[in-house]
Protein backbone atom coordinates (compact mmCIF):
# COMPACT_ATOMS: atom_id res chain seq x y z
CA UNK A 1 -212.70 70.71 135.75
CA UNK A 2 -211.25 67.27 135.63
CA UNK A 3 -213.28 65.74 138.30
CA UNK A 4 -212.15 62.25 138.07
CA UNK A 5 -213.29 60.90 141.35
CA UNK A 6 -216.33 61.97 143.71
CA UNK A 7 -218.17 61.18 146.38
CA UNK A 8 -222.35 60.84 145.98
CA UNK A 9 -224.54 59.14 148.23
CA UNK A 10 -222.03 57.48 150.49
CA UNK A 11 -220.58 55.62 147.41
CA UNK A 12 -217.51 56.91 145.65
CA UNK A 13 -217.50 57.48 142.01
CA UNK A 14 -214.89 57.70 139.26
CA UNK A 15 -215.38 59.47 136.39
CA UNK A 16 -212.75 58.27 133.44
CA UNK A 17 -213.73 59.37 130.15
CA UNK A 18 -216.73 61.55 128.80
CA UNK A 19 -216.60 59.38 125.32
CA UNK A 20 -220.31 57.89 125.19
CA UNK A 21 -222.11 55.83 122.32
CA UNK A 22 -225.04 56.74 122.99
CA UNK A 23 -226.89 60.57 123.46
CA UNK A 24 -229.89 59.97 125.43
CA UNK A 25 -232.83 62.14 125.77
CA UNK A 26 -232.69 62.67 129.10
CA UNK A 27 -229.10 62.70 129.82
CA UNK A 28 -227.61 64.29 132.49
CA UNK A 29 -225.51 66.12 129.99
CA UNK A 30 -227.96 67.94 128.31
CA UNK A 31 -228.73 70.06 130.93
CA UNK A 32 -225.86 70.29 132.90
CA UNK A 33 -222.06 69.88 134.04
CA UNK A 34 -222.11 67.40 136.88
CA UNK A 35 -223.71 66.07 140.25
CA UNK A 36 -223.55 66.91 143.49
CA UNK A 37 -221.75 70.19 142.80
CA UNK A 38 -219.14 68.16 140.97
CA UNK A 39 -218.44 69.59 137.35
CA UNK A 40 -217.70 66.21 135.31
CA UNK A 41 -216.06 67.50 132.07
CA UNK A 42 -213.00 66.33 131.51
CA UNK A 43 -210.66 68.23 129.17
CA UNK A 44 -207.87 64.87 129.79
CA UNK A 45 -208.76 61.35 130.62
CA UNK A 46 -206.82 60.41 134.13
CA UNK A 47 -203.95 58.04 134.38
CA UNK A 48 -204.74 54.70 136.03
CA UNK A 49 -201.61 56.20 138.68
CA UNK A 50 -203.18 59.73 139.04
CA UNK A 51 -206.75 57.86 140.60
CA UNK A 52 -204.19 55.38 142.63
CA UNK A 53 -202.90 58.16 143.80
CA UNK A 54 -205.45 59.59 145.18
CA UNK A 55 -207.40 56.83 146.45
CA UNK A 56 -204.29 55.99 149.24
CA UNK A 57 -204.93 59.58 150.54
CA UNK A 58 -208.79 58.74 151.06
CA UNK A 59 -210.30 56.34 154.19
CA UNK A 60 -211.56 53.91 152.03
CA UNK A 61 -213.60 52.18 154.80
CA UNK A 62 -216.12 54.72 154.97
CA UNK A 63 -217.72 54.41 151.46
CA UNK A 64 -220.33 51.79 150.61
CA UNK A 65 -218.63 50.82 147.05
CA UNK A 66 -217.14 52.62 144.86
CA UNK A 67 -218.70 52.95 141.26
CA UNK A 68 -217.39 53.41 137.82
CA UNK A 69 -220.14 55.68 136.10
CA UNK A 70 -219.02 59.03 135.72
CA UNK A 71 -220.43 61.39 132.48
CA UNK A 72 -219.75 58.94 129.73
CA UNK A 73 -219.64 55.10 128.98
CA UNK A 74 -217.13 53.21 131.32
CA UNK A 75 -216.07 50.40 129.58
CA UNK A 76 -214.29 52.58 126.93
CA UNK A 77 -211.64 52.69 129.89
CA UNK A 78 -211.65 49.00 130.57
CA UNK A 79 -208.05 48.60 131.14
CA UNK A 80 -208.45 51.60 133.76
CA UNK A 81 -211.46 50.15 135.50
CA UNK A 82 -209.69 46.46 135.60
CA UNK A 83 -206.42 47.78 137.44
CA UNK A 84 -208.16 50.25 139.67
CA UNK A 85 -210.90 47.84 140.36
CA UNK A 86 -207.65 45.57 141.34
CA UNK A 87 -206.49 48.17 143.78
CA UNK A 88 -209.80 48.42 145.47
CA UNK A 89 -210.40 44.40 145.86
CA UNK A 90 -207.20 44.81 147.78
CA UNK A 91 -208.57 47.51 149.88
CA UNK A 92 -211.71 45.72 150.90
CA UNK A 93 -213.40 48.02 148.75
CA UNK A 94 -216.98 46.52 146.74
CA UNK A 95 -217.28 47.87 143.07
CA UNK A 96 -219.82 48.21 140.74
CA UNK A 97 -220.15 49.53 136.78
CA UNK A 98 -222.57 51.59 135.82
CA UNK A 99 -222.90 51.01 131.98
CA UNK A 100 -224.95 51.39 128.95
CA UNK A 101 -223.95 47.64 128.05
CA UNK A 102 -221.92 48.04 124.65
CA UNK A 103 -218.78 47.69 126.08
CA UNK A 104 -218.51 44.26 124.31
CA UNK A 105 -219.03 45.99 121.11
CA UNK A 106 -216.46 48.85 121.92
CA UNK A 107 -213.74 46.13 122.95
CA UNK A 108 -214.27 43.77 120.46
CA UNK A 109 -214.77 40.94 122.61
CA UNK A 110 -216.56 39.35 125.34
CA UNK A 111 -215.28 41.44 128.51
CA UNK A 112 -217.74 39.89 131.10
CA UNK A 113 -214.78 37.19 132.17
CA UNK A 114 -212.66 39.93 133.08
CA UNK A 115 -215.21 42.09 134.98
CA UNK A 116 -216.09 39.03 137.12
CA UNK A 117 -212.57 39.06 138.05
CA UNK A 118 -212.85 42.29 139.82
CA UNK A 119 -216.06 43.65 140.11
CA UNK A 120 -218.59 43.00 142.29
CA UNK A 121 -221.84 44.69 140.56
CA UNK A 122 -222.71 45.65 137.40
CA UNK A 123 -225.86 48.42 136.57
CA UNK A 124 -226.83 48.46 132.75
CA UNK A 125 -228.85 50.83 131.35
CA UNK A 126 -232.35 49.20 129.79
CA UNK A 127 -234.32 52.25 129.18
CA UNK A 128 -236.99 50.56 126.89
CA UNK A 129 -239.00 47.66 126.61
CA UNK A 130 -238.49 47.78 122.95
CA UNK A 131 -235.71 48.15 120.41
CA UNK A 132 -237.54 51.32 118.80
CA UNK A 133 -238.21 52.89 122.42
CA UNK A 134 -234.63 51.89 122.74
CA UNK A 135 -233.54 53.75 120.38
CA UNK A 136 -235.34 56.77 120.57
CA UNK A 137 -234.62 57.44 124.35
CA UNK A 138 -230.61 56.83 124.09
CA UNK A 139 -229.95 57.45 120.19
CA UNK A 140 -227.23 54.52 120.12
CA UNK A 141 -223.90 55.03 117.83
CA UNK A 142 -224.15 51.29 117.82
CA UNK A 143 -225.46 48.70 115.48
CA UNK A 144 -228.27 47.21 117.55
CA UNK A 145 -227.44 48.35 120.44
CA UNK A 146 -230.05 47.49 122.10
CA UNK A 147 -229.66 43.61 121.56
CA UNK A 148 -226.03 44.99 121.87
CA UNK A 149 -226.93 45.73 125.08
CA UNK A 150 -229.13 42.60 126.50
CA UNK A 151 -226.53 40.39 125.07
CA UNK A 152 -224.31 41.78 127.09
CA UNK A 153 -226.39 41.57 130.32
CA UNK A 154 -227.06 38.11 129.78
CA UNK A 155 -223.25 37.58 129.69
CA UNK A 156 -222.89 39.39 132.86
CA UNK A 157 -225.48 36.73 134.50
CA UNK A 158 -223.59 33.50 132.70
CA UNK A 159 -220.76 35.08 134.44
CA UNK A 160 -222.34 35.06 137.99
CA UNK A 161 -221.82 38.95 138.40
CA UNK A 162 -224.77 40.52 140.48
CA UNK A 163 -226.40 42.36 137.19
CA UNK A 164 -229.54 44.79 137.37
CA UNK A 165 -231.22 46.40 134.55
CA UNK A 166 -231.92 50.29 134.92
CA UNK A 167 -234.99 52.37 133.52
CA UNK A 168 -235.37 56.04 134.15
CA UNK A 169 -238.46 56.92 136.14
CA UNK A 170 -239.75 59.17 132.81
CA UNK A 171 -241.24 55.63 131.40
CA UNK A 172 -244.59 54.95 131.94
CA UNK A 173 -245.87 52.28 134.36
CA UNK A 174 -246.68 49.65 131.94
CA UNK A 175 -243.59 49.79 130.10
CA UNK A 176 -241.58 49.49 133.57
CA UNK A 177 -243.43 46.55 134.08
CA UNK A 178 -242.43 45.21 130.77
CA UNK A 179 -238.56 46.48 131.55
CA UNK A 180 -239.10 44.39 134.73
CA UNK A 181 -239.72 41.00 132.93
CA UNK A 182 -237.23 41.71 129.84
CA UNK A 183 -234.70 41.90 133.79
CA UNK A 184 -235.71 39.06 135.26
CA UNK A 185 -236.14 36.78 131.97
CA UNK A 186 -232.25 36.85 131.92
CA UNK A 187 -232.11 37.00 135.73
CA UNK A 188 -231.41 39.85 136.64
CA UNK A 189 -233.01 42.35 139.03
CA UNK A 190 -234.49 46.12 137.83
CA UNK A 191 -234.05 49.47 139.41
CA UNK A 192 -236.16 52.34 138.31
CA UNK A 193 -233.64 55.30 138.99
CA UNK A 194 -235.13 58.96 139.87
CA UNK A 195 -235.02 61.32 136.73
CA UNK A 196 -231.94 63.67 137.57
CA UNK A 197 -232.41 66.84 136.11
């Protein structure tokens, strides 16, 4: 329990919140607590100081980047990703965000100036080639979240932050074509990701 950081894949991974606006189909939570034998329910939300603190006990040289994903939406810690993401720049450290792409909408503002300030990478979560696909496969809490979301992708590009799109392998081959042009209309690159079950 309380799992804030993990390792995966030669990457390290924090894990700050488990508050989501979205409940996908296929999410990982559905059918399980965690990856990697790492249980990611959190029953409190770290401290910025509490994942500081335990990043100066790790080697920080031997991990690839280190990833904000964890089992719910990122950016409704952006304040904790900003000043950790801080710490890491310091360290040497590359970072990238896994997100669904609302986190404009859950800040209230345009928070791709920020992120270019201290993060290297950021992953968003297409899932459709449509707005109805869209919102069948991740049953968004937001208005239009899927323009939501490609608004906020093409902000992350205008920014000149390295920005892929993300499908789930579960899509057919024709609509991960389509997912694939929707990317690199707004110049970005996609990444089918394996189906975790």
């Amino acid at each position: 329990m309380n799992t804030f950081i993990y390792e995966f894949e030669s990457s390290l991974y924090f894990n700050l919140t488990n508050k989501c606006s979205c409940a996908c189909t296929f999410c990982l939570r559905l059918s399980g607590d965690g990856i990697g034998g790492n249980s990611l329910w959190l029953s409190k939300e770290p401290t910025v100081e509490e994942v500081i603190a335990v990043l100066k006990q790790k080697d920080l040289n031997k991990y690839k980047e280190a990833v904000f994903c964890g089992f719910g939406e990122p950016t409704y810690r952006l304040d904790a990703i900003i000043e950790i993401a801080q710490f890491l720049r310091t360290r040497g450290v590359p970072t990238r965000l896994d997100t669904n792409g609302h986190g404009n909408y859950i800040n209230g503002r345009d928070i791709t100036p920020e992120l270019k300030r201290v993060i290297n990478k950021v992953s968003i979560s297409l899932n459709s080639a449509t707005a109805e696909g869209y919102n069948l496969n991740t049953r968004p809490a937001v208005p239009d979240g899927y323009n939501e979301m490609l608004n906020f992708a093409a902000a992350c590009v205008k920014q000149g932050i390295e920005t892929q799109l993300s499908v789930v392998d579960i899509l057919s081959a024709e609509d991960i074509e389509k997912c694939r042009e929707i990317a690199e209309g707004l110049g970005a690159k996609l990444r089918v990701r394996e189906h975790i079950k």
